[in-house]
C-alpha atoms as a PDB file:
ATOM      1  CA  UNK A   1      64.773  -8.160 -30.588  1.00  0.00           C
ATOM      2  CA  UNK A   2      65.164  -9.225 -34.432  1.00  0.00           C
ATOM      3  CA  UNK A   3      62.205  -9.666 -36.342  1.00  0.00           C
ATOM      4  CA  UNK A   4      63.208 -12.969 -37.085  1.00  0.00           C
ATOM      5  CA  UNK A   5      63.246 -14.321 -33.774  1.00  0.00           C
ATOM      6  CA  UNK A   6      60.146 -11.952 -32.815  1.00  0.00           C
ATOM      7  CA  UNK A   7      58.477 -13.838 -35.130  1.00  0.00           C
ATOM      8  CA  UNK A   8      59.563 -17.470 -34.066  1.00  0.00           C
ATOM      9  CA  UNK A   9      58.287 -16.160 -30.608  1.00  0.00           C
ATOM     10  CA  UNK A  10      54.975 -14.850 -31.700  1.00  0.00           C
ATOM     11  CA  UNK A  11      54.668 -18.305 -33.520  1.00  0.00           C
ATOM     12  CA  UNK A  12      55.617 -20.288 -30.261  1.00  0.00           C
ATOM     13  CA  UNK A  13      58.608 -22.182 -31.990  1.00  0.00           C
ATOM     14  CA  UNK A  14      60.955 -19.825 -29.206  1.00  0.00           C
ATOM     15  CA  UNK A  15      59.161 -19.114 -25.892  1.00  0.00           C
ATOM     16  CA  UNK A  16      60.674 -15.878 -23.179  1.00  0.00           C
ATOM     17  CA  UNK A  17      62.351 -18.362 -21.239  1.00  0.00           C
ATOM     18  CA  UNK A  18      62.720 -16.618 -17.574  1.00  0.00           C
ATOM     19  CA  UNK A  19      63.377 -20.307 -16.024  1.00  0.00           C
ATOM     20  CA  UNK A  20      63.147 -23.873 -15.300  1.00  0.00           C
ATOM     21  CA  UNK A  21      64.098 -26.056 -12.481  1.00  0.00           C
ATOM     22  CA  UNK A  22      63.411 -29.034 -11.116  1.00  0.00           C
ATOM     23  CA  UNK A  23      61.569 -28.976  -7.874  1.00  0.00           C
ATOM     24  CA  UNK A  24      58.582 -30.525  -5.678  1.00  0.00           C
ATOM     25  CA  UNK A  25      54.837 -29.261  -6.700  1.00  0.00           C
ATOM     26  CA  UNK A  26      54.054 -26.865  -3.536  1.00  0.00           C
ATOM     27  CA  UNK A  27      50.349 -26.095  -4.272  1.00  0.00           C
ATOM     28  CA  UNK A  28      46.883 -27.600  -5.381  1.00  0.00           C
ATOM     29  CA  UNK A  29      46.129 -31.282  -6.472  1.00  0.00           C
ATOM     30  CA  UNK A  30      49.531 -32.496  -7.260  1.00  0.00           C
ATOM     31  CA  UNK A  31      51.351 -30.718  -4.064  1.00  0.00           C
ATOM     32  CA  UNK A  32      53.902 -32.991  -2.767  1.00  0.00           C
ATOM     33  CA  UNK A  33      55.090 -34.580  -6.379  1.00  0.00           C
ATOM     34  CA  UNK A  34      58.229 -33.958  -8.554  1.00  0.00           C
ATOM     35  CA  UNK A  35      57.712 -31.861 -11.447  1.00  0.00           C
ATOM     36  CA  UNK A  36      59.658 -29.991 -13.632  1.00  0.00           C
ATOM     37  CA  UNK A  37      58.928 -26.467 -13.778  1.00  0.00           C
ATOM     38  CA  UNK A  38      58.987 -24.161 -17.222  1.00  0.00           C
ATOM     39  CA  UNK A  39      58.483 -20.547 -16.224  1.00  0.00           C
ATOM     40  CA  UNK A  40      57.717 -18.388 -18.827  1.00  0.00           C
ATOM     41  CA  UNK A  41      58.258 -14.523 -18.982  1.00  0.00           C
ATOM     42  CA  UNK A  42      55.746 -12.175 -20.062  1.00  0.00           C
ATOM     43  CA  UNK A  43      52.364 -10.884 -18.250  1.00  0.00           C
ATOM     44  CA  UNK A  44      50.148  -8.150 -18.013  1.00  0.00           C
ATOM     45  CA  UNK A  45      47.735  -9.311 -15.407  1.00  0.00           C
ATOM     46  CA  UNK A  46      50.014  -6.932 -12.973  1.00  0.00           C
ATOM     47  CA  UNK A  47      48.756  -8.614  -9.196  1.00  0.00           C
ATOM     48  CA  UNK A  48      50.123  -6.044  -6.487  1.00  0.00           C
ATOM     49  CA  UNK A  49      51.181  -9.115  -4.738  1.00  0.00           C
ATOM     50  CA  UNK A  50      52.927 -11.323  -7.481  1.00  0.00           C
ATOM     51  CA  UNK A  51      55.791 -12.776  -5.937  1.00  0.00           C
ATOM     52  CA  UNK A  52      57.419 -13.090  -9.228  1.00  0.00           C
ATOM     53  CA  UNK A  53      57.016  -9.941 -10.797  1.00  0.00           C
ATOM     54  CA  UNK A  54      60.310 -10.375 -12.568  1.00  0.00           C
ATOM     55  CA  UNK A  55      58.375 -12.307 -14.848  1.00  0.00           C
ATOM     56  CA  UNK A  56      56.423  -9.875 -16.039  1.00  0.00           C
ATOM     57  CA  UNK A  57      58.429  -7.992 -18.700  1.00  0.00           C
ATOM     58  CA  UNK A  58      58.826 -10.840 -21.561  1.00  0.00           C
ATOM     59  CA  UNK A  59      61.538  -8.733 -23.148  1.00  0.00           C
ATOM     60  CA  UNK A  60      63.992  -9.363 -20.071  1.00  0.00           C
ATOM     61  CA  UNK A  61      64.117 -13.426 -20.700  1.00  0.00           C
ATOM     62  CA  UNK A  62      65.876 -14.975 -23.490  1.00  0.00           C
ATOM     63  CA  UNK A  63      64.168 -16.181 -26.313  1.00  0.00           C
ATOM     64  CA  UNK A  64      64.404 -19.945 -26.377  1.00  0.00           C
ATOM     65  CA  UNK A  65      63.891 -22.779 -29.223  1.00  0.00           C
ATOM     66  CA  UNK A  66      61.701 -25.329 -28.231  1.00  0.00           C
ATOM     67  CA  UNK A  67      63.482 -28.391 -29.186  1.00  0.00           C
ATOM     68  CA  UNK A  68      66.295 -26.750 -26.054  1.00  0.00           C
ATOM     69  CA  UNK A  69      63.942 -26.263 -23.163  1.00  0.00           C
ATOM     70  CA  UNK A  70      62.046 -30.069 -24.223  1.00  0.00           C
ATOM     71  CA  UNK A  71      65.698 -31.639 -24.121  1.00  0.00           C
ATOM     72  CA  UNK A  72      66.192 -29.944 -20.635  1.00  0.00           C
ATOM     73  CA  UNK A  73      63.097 -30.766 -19.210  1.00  0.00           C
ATOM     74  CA  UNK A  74      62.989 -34.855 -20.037  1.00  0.00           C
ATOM     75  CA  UNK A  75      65.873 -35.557 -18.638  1.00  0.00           C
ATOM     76  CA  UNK A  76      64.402 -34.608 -15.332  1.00  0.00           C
ATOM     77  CA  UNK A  77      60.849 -35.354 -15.115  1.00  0.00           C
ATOM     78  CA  UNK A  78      57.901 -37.087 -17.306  1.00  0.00           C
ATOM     79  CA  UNK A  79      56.172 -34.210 -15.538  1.00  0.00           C
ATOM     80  CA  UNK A  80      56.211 -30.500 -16.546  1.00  0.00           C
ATOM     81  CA  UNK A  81      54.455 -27.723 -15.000  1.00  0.00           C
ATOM     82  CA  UNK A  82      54.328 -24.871 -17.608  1.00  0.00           C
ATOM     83  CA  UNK A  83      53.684 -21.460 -15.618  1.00  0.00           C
ATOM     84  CA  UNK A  84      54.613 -17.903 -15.596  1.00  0.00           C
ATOM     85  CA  UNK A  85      54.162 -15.039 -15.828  1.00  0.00           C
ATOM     86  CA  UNK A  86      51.535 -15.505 -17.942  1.00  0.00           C
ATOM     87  CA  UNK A  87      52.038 -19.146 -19.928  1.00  0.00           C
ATOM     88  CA  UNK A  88      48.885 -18.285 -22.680  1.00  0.00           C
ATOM     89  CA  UNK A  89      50.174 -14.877 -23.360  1.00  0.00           C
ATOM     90  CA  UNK A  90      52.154 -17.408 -26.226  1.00  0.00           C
ATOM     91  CA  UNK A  91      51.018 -20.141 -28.004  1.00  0.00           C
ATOM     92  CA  UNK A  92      51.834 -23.299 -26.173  1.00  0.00           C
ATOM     93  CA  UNK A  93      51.077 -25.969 -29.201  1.00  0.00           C
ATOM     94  CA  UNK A  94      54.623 -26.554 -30.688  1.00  0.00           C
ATOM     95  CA  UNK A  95      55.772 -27.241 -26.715  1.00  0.00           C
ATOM     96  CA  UNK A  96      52.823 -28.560 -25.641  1.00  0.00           C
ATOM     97  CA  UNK A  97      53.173 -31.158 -28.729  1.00  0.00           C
ATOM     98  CA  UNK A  98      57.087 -31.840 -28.297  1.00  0.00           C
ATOM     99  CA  UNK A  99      56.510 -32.513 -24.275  1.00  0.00           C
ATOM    100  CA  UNK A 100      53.584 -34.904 -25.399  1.00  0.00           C
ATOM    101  CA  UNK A 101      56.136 -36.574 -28.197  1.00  0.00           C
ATOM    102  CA  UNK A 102      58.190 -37.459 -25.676  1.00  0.00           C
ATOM    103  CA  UNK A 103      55.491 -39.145 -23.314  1.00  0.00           C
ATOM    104  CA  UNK A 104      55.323 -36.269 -20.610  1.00  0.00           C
ATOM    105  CA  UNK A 105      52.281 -34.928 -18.951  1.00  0.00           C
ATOM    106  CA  UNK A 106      52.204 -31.616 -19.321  1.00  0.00           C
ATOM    107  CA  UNK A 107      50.331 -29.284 -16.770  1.00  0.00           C
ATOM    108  CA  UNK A 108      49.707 -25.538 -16.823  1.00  0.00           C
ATOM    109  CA  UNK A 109      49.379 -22.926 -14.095  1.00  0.00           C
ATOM    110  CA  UNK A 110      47.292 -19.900 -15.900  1.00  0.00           C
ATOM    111  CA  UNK A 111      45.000 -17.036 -15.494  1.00  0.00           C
ATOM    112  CA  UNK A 112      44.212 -17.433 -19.078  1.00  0.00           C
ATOM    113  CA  UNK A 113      44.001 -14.021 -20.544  1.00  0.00           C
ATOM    114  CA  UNK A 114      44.061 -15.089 -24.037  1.00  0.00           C
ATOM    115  CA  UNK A 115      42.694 -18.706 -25.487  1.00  0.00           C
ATOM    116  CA  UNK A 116      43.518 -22.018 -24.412  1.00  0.00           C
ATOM    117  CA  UNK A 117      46.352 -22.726 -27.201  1.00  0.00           C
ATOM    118  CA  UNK A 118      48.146 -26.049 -26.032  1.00  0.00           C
ATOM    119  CA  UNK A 119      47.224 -29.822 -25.396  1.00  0.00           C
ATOM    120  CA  UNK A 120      47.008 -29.966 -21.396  1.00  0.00           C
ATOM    121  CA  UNK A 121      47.003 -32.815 -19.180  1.00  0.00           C
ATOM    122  CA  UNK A 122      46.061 -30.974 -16.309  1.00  0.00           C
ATOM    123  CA  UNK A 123      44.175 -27.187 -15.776  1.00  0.00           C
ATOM    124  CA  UNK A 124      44.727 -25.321 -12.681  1.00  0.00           C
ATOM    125  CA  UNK A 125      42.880 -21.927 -13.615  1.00  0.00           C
ATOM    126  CA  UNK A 126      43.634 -19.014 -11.416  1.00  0.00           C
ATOM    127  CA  UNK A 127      41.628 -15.854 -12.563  1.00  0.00           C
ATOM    128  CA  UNK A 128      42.168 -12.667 -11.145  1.00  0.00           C
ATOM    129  CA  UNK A 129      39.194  -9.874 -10.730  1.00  0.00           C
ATOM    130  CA  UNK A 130      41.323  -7.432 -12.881  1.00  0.00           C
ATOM    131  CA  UNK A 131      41.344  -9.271 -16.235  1.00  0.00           C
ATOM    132  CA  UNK A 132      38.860 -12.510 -16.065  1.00  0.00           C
ATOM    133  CA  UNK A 133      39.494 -15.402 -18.224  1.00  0.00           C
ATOM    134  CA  UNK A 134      38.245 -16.207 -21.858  1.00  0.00           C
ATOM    135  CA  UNK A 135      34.925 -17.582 -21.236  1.00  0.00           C
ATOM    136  CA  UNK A 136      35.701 -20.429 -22.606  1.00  0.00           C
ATOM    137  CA  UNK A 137      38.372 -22.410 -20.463  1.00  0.00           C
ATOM    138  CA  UNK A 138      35.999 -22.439 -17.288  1.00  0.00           C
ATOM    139  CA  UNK A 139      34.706 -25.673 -18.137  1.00  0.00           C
ATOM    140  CA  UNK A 140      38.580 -26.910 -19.117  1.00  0.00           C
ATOM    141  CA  UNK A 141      39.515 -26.064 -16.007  1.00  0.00           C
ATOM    142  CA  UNK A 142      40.818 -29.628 -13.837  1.00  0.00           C
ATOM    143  CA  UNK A 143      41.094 -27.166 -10.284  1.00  0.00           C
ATOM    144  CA  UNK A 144      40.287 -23.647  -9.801  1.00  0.00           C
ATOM    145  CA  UNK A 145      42.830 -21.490  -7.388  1.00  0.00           C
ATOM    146  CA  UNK A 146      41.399 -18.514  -5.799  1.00  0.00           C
ATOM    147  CA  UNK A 147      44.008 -16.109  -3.923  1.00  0.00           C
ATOM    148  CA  UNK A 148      42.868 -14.708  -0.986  1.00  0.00           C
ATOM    149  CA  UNK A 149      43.875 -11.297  -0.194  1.00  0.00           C
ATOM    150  CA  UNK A 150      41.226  -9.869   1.281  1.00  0.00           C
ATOM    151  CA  UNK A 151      37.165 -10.376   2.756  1.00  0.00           C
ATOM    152  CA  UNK A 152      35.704  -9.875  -1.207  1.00  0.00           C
ATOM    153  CA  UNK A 153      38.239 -12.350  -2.508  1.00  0.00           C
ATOM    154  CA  UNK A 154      35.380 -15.096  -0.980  1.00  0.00           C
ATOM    155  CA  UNK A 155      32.376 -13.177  -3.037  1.00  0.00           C
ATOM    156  CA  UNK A 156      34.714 -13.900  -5.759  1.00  0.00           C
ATOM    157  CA  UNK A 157      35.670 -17.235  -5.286  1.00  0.00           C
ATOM    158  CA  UNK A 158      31.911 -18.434  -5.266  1.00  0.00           C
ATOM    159  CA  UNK A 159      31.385 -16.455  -8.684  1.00  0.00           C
ATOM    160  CA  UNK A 160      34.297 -17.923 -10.068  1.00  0.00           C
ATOM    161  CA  UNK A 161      33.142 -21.671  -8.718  1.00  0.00           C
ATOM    162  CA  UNK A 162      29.708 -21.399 -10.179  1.00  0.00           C
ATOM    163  CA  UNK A 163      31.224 -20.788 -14.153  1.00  0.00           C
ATOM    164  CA  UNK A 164      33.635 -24.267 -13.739  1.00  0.00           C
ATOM    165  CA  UNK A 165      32.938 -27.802 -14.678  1.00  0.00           C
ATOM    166  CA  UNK A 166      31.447 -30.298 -11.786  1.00  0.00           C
ATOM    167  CA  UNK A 167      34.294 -32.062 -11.445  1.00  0.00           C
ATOM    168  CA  UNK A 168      37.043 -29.169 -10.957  1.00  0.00           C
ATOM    169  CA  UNK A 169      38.412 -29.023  -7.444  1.00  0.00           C
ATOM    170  CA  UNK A 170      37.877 -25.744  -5.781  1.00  0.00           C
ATOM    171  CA  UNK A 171      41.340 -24.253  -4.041  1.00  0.00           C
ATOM    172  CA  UNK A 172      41.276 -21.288  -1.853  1.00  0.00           C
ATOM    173  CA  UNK A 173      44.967 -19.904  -1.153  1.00  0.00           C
ATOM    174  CA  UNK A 174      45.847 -17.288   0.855  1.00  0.00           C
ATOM    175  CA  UNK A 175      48.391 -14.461  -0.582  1.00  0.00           C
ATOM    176  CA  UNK A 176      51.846 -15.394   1.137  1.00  0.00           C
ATOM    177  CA  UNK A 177      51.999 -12.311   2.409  1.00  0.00           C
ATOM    178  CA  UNK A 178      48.678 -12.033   4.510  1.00  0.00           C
ATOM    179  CA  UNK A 179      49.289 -15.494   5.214  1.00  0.00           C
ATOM    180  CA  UNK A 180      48.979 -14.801   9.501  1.00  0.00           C
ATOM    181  CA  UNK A 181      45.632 -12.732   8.886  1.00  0.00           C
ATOM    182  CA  UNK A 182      43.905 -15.059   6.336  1.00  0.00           C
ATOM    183  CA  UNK A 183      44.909 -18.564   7.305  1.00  0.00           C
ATOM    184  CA  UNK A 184      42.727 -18.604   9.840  1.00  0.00           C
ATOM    185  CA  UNK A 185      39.369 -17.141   8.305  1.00  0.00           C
ATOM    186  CA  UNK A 186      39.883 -19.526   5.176  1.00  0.00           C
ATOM    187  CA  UNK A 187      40.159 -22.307   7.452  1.00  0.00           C
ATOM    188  CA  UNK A 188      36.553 -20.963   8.914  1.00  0.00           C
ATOM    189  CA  UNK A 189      35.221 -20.406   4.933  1.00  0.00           C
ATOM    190  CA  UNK A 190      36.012 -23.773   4.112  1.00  0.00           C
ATOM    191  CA  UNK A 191      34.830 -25.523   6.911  1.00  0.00           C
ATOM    192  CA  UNK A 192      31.716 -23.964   6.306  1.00  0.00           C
ATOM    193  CA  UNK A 193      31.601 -24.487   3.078  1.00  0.00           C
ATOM    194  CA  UNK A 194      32.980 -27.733   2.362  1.00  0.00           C
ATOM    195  CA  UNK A 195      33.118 -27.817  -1.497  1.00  0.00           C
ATOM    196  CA  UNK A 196      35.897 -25.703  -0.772  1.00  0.00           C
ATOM    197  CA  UNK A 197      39.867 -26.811  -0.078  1.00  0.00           C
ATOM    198  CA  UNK A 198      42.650 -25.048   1.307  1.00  0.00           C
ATOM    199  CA  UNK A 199      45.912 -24.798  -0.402  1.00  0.00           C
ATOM    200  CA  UNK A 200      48.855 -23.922   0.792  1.00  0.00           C
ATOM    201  CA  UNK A 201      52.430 -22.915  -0.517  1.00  0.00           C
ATOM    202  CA  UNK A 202      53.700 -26.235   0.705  1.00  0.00           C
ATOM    203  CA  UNK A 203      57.099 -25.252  -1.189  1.00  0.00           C
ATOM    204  CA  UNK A 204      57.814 -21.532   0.880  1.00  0.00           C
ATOM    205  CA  UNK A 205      57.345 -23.786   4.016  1.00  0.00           C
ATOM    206  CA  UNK A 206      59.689 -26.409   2.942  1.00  0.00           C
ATOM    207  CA  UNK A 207      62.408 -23.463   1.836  1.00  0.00           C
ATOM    208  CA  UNK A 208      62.635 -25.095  -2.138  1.00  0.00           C
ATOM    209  CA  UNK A 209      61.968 -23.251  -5.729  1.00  0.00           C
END
């Protein structure tokens, strides 16, 4: 990549654009709405079970200006859901600000490995045990999505609850993959624990982006 545009990415006026489609919100608070999705490449969280792990190498997706993926996404949707990847691996003000312009909410999907950089509408925090979150978004955070994968993945959904806000809406979702194996113990976790909410990829059922 030129230096030139290296530095236009590192300054978030061109974002690793990997893609962007228009589609129905499968998981958490908004499931079940239209949104317009903004997927951006780049991550080094590396989840063995990522289902989009050709996200992860930014290099791969096309630098972008900002001014191109804001004209795509309002003529779509007045709501974006920026995601990844890894979304805060860039900084998300210059987008964040243009979507805003234009009288969008703008919503992120994150694990947040670096800060918070953007002007968000809506939080959903996922953190993963293998690089935790910058202390600091916790109490940002609008819902918290745990995966579960396995039996620990409750011991750390509880640690993760206790460092959110009050009002943040606690997801548990089970990893697609382990879906016939988990399903049912979540359901028994959560109904035991009723703070708790079960999320599920709404989206893989209905056979859509």
């Amino acid at each position: 990549m030129k230096q030139e545009i290296q530095d236009l990415v590192n300054q978030g006026k061109m974002l690793p654009l990997m893609e962007e489609f228009y589609t129905i919100q499968g998981e958490g608070f908004h499931k079940g709405t239209a949104a317009y999705f903004i997927r951006i490449g780049g991550c080094d969280v590396g989840c063995h079970w990522c289902d989009v792990k050709e996200s992860w190498i930014a290099d791969l997706h096309p630098p972008t200006e900002i001014e191109k993926i804001v004209a795509n996404a309002k003529t779509y949707s007045d709501t974006i859901v920026v995601t990844g990847g890894e979304p805060l691996m860039w900084d998300m003000t210059e987008l964040t600000n243009q979507l805003k312009a234009e009288g969008m909410q703008v919503h992120i999907e994150t694990s947040v490995l670096m800060s918070c950089r953007g002007t968000w509408d809506w939080i959903c925090l996922s953190p993963k045990k293998m690089k935790l979150p910058t202390e600091g978004v916790y109490k940002k955070a609008n819902e918290l999505k745990t995966i579960i994968y396995n039996k620990d993945d409750f011991r750390f959904a509880e640690e993760q609850a206790e460092r959110v806000g009050p009002d943040c809406i606690l997801y548990m979702q089970r990893e697609w993959s382990k879906r016939d194996i988990m399903i049912p113990q979540i359901v028994d976790y959560v109904m035991a624990h009723p703070k708790w909410k079960v999320s599920l990829q709404t989206h893989k059922y209905l056979n859509i982006p």
